[in-house]
PDB file of N, CA and C in Angstrom:
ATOM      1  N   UNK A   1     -21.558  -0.724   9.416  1.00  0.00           N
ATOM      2  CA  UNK A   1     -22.850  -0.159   9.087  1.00  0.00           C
ATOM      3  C   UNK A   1     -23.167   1.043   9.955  1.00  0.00           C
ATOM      4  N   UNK A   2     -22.628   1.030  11.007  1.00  0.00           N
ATOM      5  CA  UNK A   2     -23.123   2.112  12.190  1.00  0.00           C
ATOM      6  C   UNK A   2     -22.339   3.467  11.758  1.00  0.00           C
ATOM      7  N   UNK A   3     -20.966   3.374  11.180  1.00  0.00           N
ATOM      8  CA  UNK A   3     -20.281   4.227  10.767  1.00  0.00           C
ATOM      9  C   UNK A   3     -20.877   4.827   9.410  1.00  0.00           C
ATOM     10  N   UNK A   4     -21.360   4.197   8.810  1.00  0.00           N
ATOM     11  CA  UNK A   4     -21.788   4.341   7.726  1.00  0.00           C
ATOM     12  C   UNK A   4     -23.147   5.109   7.706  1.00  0.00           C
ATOM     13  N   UNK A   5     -23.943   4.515   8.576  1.00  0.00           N
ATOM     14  CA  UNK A   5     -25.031   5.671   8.477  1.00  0.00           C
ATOM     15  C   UNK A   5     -24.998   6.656   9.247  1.00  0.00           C
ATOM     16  N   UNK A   6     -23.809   6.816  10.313  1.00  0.00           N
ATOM     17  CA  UNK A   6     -24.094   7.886  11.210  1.00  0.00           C
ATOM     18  C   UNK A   6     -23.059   8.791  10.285  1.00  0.00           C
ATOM     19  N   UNK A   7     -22.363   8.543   9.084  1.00  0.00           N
ATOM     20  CA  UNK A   7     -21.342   9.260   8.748  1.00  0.00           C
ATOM     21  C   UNK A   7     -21.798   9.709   6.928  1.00  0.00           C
ATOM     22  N   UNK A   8     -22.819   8.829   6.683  1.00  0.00           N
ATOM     23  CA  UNK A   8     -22.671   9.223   4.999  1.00  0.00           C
ATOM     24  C   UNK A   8     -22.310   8.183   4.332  1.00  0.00           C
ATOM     25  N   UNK A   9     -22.566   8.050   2.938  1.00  0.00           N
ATOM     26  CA  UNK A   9     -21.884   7.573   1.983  1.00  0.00           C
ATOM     27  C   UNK A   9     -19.911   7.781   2.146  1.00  0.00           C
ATOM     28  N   UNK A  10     -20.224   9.041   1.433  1.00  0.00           N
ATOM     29  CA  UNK A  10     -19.248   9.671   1.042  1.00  0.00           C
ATOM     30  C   UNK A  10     -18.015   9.748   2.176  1.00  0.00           C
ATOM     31  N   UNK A  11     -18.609   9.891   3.379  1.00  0.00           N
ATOM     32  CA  UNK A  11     -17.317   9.842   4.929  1.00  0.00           C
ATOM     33  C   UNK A  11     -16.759   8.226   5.071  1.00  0.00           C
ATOM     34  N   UNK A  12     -17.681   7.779   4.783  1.00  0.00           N
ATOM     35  CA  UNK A  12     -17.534   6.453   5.036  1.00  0.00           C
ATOM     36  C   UNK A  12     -16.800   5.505   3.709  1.00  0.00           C
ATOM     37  N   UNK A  13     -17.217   5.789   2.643  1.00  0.00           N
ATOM     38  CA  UNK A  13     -16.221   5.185   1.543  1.00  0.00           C
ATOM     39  C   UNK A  13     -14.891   5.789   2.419  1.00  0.00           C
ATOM     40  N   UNK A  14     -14.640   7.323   1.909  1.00  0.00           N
ATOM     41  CA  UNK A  14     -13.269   7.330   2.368  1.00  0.00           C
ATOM     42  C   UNK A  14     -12.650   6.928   3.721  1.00  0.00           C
ATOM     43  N   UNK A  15     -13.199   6.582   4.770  1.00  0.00           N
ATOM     44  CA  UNK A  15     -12.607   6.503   5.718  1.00  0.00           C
ATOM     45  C   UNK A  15     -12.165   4.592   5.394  1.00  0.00           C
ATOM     46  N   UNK A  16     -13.461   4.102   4.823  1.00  0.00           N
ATOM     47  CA  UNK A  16     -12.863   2.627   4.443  1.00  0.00           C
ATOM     48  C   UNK A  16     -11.734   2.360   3.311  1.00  0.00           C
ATOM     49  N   UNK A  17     -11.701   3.573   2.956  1.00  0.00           N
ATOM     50  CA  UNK A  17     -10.010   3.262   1.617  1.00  0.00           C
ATOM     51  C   UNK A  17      -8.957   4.094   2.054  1.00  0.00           C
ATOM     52  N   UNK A  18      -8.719   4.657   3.708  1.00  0.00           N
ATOM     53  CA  UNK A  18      -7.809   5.251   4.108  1.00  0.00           C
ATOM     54  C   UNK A  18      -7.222   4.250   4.957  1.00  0.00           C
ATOM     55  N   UNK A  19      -5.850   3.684   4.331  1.00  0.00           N
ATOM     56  CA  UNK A  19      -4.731   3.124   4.646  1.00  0.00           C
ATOM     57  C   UNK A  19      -4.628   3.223   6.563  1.00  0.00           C
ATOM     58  N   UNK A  20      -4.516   4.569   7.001  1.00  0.00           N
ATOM     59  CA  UNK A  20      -4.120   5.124   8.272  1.00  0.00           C
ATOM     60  C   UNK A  20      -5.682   5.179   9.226  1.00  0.00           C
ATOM     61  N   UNK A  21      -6.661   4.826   8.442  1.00  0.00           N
ATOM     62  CA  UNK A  21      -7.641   4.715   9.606  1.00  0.00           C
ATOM     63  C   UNK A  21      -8.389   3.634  10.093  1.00  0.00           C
ATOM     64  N   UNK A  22      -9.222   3.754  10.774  1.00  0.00           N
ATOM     65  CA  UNK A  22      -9.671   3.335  11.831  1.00  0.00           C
ATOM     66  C   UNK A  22     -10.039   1.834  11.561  1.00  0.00           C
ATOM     67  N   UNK A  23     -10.544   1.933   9.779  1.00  0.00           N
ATOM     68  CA  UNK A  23     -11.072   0.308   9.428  1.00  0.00           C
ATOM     69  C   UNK A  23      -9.845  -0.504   8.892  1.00  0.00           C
ATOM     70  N   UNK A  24      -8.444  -0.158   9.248  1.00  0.00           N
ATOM     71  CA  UNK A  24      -7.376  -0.914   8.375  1.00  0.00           C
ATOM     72  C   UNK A  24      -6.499  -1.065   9.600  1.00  0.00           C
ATOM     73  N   UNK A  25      -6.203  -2.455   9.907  1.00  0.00           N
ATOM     74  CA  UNK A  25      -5.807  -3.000  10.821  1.00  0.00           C
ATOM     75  C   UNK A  25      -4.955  -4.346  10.415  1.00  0.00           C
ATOM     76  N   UNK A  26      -3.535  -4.245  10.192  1.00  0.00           N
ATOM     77  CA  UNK A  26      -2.773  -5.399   9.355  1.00  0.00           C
ATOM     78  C   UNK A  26      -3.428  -5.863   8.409  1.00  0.00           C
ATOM     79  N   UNK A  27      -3.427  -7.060   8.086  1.00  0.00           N
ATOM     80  CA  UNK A  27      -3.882  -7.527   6.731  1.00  0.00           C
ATOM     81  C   UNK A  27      -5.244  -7.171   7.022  1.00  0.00           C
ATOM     82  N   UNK A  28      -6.300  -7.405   8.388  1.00  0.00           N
ATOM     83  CA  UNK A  28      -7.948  -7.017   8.115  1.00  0.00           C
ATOM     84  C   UNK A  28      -8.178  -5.684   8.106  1.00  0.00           C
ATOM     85  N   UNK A  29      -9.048  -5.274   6.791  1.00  0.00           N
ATOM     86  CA  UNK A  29      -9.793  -4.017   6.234  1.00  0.00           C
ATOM     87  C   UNK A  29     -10.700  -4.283   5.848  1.00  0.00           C
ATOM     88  N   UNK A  30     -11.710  -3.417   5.446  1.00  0.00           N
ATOM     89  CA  UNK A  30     -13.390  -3.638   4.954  1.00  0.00           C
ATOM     90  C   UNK A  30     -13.056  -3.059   3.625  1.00  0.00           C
ATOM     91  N   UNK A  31     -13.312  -3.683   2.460  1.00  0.00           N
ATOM     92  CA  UNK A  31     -13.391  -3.032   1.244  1.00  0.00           C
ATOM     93  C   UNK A  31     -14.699  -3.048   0.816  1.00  0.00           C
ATOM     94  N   UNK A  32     -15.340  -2.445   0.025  1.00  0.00           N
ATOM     95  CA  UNK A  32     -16.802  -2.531  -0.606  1.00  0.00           C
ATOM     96  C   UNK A  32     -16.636  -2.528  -1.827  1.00  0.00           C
ATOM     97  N   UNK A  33     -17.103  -3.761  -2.851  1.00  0.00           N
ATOM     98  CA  UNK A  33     -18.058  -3.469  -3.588  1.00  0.00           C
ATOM     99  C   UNK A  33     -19.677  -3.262  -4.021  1.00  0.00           C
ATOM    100  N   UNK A  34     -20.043  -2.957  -5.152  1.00  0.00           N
ATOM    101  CA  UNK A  34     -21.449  -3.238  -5.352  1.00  0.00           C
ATOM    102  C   UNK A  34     -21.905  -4.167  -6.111  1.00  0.00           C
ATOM    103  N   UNK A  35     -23.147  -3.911  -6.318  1.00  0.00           N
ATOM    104  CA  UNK A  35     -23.556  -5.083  -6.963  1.00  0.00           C
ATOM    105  C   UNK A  35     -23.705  -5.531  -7.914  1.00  0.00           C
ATOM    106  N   UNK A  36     -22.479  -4.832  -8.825  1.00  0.00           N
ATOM    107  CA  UNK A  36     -22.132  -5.095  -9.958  1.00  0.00           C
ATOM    108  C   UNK A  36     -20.318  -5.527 -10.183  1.00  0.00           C
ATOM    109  N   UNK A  37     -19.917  -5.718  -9.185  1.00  0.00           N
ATOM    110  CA  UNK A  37     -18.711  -5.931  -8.893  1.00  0.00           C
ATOM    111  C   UNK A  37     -17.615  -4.580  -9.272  1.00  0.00           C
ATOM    112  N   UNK A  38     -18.160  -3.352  -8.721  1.00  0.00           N
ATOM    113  CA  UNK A  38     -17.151  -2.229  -8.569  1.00  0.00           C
ATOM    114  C   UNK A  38     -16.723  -2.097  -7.675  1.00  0.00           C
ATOM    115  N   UNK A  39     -15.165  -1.460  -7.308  1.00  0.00           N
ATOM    116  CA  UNK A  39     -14.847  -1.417  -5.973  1.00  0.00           C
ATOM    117  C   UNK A  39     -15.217   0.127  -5.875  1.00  0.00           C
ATOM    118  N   UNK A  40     -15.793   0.178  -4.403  1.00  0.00           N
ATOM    119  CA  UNK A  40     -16.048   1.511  -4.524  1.00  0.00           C
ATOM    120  C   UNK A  40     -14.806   1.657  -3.346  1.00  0.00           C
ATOM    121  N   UNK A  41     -14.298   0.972  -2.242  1.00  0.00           N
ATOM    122  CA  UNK A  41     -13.506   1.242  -1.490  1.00  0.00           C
ATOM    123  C   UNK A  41     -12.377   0.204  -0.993  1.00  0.00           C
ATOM    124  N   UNK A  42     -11.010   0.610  -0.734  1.00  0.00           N
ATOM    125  CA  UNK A  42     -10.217  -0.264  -0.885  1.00  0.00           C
ATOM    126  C   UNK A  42      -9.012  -0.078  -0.127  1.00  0.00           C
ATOM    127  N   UNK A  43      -8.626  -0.086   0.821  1.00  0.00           N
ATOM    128  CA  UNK A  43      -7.719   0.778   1.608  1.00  0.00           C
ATOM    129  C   UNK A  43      -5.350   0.238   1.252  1.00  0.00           C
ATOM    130  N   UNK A  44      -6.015  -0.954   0.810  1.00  0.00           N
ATOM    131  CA  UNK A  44      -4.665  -1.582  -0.026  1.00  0.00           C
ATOM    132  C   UNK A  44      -4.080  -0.969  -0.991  1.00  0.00           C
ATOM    133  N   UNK A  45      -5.215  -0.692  -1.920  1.00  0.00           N
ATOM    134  CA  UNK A  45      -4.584   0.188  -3.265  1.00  0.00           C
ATOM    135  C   UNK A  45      -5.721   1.133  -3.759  1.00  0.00           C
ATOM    136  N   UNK A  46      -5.558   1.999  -3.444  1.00  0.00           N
ATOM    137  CA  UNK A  46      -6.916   3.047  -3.828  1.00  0.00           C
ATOM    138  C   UNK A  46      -6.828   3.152  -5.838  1.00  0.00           C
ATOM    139  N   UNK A  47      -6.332   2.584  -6.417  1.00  0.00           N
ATOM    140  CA  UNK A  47      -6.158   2.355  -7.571  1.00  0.00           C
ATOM    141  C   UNK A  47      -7.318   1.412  -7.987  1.00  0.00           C
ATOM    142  N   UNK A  48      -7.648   0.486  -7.302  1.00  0.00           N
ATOM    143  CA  UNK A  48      -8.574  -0.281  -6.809  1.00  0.00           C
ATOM    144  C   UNK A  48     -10.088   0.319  -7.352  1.00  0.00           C
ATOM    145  N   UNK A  49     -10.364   1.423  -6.582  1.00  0.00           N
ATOM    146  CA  UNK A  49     -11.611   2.052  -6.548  1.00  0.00           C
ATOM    147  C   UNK A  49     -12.034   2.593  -7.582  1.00  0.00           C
ATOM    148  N   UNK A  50     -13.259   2.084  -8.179  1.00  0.00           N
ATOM    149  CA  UNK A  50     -13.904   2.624  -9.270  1.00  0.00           C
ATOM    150  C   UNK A  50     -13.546   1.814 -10.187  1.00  0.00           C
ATOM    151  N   UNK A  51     -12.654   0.315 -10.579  1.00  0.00           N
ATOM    152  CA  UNK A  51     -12.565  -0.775 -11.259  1.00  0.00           C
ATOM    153  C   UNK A  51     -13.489  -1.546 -11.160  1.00  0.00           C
ATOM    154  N   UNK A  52     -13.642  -1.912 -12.434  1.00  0.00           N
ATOM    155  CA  UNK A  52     -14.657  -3.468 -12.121  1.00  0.00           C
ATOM    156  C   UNK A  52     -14.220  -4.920 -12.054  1.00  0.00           C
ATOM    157  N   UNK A  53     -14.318  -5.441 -10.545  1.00  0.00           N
ATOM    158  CA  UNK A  53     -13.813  -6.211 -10.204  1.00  0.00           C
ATOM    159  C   UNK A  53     -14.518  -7.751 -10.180  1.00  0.00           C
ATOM    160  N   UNK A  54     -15.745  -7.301 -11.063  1.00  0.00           N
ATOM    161  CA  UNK A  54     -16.760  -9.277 -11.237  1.00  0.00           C
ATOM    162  C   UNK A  54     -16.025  -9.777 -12.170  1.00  0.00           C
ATOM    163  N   UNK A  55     -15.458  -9.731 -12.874  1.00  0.00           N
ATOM    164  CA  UNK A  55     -14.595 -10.790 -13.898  1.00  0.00           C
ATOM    165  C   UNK A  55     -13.428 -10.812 -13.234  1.00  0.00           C
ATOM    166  N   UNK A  56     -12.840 -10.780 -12.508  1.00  0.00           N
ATOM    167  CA  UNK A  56     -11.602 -10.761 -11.489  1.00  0.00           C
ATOM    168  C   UNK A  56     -11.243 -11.675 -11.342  1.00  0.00           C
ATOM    169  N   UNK A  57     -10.242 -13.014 -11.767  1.00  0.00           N
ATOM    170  CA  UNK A  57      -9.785 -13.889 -11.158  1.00  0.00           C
ATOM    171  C   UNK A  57      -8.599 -14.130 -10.184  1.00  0.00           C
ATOM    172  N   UNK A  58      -8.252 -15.480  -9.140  1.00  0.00           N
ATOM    173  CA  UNK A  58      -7.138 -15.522  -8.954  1.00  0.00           C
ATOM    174  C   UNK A  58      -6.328 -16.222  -9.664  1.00  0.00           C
ATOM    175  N   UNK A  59      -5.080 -16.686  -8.928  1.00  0.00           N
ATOM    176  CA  UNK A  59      -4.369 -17.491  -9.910  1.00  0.00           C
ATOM    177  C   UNK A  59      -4.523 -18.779  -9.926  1.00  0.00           C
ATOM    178  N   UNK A  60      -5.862 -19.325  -9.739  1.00  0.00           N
ATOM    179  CA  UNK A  60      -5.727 -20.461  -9.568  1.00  0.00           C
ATOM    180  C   UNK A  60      -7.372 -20.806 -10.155  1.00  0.00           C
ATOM    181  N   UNK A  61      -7.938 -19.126 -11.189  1.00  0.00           N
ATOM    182  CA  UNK A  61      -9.177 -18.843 -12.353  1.00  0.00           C
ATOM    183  C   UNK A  61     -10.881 -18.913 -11.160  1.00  0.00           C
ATOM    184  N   UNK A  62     -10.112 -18.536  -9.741  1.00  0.00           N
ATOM    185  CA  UNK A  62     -11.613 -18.393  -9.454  1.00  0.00           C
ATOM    186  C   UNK A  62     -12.334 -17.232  -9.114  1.00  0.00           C
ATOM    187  N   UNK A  63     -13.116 -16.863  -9.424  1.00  0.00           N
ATOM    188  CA  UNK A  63     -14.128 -15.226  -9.626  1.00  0.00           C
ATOM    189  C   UNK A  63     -14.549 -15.362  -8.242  1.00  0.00           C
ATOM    190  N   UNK A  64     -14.002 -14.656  -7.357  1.00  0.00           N
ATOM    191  CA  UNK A  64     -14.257 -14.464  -6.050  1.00  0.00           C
ATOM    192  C   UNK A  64     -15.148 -13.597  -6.136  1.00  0.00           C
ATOM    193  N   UNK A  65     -14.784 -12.428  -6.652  1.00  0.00           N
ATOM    194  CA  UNK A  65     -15.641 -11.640  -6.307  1.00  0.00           C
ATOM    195  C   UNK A  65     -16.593 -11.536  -6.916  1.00  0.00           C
ATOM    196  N   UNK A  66     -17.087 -12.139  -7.777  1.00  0.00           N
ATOM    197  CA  UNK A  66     -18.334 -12.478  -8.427  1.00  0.00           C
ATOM    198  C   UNK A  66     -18.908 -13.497  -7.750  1.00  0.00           C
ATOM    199  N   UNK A  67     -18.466 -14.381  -6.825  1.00  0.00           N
ATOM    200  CA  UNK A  67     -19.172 -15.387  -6.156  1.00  0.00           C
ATOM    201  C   UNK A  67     -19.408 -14.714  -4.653  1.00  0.00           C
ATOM    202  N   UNK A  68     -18.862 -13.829  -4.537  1.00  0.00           N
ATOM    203  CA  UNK A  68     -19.235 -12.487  -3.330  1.00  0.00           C
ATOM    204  C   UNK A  68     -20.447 -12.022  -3.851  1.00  0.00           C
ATOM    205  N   UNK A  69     -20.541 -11.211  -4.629  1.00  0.00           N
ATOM    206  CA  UNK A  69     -22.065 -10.573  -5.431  1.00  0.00           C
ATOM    207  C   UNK A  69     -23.006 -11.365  -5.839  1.00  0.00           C
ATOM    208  N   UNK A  70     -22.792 -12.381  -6.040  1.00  0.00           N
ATOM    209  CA  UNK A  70     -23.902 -13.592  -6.126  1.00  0.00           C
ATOM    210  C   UNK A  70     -24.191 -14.314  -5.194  1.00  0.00           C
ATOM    211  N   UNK A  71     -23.019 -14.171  -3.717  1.00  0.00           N
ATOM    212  CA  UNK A  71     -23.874 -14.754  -2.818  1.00  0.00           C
ATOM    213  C   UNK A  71     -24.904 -13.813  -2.278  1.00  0.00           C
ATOM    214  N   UNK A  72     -24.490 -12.080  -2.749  1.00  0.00           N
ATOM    215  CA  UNK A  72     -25.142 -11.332  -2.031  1.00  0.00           C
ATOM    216  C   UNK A  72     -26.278 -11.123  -2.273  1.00  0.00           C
ATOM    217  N   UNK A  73     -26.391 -11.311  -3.586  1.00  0.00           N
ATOM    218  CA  UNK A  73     -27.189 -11.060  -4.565  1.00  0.00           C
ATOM    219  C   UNK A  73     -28.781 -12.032  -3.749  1.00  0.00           C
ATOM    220  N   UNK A  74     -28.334 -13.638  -3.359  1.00  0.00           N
ATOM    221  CA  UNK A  74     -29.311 -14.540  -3.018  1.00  0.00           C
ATOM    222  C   UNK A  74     -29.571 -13.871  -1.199  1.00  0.00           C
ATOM    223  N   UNK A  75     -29.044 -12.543  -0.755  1.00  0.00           N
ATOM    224  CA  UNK A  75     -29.888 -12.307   0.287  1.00  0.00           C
ATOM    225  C   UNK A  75     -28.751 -12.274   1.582  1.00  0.00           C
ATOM    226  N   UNK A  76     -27.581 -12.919   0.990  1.00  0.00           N
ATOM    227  CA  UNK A  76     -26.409 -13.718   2.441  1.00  0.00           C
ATOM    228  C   UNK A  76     -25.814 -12.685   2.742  1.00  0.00           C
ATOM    229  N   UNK A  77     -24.623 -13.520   3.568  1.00  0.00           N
ATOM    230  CA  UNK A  77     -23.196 -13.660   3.596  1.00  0.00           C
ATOM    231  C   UNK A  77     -22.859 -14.565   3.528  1.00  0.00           C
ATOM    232  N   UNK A  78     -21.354 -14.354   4.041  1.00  0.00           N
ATOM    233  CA  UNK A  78     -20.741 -15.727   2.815  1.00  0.00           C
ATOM    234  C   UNK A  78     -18.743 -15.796   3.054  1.00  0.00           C
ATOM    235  N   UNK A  79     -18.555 -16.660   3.472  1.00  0.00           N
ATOM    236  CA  UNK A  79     -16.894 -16.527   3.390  1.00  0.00           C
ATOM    237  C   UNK A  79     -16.179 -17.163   2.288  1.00  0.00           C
ATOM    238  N   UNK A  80     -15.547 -16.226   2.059  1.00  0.00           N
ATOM    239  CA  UNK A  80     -14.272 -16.822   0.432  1.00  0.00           C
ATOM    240  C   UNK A  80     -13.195 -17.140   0.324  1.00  0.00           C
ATOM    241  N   UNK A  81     -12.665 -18.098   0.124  1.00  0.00           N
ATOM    242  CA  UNK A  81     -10.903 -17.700   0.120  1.00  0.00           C
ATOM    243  C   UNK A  81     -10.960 -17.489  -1.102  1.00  0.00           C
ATOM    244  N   UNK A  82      -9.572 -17.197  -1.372  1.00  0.00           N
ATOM    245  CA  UNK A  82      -8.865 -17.002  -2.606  1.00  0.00           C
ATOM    246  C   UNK A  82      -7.288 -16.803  -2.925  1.00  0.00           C
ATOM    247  N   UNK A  83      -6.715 -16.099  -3.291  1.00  0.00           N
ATOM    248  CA  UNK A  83      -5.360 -16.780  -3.394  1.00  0.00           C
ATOM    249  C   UNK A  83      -5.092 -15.362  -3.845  1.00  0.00           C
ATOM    250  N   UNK A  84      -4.417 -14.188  -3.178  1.00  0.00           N
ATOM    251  CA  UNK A  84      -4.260 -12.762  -4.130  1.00  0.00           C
ATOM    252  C   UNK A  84      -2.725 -12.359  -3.358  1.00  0.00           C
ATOM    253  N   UNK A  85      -1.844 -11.664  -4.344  1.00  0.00           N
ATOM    254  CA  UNK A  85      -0.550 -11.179  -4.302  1.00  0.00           C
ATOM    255  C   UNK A  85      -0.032 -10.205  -3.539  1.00  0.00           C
ATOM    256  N   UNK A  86       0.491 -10.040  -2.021  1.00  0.00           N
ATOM    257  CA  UNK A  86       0.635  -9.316  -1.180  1.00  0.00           C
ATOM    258  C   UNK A  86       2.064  -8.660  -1.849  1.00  0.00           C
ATOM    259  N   UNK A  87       1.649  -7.384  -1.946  1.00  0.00           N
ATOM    260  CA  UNK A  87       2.704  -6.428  -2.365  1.00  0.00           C
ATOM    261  C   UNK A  87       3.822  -6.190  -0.818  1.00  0.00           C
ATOM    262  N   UNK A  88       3.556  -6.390  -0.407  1.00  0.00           N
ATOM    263  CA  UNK A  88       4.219  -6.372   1.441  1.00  0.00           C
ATOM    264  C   UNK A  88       5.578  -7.690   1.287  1.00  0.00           C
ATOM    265  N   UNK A  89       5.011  -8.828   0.766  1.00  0.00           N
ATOM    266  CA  UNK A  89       5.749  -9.965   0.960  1.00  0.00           C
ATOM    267  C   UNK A  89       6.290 -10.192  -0.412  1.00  0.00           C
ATOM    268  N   UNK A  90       5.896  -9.623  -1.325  1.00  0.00           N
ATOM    269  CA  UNK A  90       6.079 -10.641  -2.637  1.00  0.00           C
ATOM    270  C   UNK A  90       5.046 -10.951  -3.483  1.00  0.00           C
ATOM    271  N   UNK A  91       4.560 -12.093  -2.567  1.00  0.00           N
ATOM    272  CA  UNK A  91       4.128 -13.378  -3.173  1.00  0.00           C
ATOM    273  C   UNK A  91       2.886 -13.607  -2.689  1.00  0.00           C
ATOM    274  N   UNK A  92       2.260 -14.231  -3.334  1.00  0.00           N
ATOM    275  CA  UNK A  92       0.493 -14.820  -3.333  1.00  0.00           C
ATOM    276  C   UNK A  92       0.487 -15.268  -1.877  1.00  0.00           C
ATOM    277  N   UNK A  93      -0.528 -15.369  -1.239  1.00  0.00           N
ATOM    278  CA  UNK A  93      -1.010 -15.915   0.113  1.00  0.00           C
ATOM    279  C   UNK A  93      -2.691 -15.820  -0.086  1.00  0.00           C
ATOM    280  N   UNK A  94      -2.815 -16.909   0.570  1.00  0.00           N
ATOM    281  CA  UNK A  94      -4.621 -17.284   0.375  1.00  0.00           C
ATOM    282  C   UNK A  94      -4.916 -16.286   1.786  1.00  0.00           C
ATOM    283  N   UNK A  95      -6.135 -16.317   1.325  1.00  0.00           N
ATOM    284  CA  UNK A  95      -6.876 -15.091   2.101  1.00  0.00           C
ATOM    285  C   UNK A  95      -8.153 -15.235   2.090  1.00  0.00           C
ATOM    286  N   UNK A  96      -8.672 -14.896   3.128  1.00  0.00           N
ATOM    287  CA  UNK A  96     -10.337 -15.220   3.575  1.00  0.00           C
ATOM    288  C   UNK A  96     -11.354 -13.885   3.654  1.00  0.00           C
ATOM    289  N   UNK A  97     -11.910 -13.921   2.734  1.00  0.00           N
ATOM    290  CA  UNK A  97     -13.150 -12.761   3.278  1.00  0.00           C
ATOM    291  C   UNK A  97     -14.284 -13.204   3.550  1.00  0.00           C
ATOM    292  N   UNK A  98     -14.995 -12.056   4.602  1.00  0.00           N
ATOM    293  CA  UNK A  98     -16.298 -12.027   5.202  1.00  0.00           C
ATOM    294  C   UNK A  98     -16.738 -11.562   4.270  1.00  0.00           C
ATOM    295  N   UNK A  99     -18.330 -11.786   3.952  1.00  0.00           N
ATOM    296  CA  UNK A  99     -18.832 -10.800   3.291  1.00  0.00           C
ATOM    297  C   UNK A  99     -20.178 -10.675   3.580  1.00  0.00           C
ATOM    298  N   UNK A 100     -20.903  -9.778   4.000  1.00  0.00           N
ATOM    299  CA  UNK A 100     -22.524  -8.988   4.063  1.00  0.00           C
ATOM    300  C   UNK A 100     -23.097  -8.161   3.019  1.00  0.00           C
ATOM    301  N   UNK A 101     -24.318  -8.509   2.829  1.00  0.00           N
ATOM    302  CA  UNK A 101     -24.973  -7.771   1.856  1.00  0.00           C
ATOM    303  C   UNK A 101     -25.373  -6.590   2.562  1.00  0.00           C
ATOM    304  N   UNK A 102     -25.465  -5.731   2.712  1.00  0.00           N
ATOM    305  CA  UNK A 102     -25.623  -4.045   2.759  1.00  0.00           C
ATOM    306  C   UNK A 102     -26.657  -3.580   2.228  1.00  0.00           C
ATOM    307  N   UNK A 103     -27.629  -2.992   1.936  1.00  0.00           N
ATOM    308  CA  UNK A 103     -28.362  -2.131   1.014  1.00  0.00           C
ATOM    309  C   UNK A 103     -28.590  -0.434   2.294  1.00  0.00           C
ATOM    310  N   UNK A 104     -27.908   0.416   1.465  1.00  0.00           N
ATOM    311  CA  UNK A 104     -27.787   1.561   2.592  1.00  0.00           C
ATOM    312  C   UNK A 104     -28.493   3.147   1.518  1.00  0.00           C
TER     313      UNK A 104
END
């Protein structure tokens, strides 16, 4: 958040979907969506950004990220696992996100 308002919208999406900076650190990165389940930032696959990601399942049919926007939606945060396909390894590995509601 501190980066974010001392930097912009716009500095700050990109610096959160740049692979080589400061918010991408092995598997932990900050991605954002909104509150309609778009990614606006994504530092894994910038292919990512600007998809709509609330009907999104894993492989195992659960809408993470729609249960991200609906926890946000009631005011929270909120931690998720889910089960998504590491292009690095192969193969699926469960995975945990933080998540904060924002309004900036």
């Amino acid at each position: 958040m501190v980066f974010y308002k001392a930097n912009g919208r716009g500095v700050a999406l990109a610096e959160f979907t740049n692979r080589e900076g400061r918010f991408f650190q092995d598997e932990r990165y900050i991605f954002v969506v909104d509150f309609n389940g778009a990614m606006l930032a994504h530092p894994v696959n910038e292919k990512y950004v600007g998809k709509d990601f609330y009907r999104i399942k894993d492989s195992d049919g659960k809408s993470f990220i729609k249960e991200i926007v609906d926890a946000a939606g009631n005011g929270g945060s909120c931690w998720v696992e889910y089960k998504w396909f590491n292009p690095a390894t192969k193969k699926e590995q469960l995975k945990t996100v933080y998540f904060e509601k924002s309004i900036i």
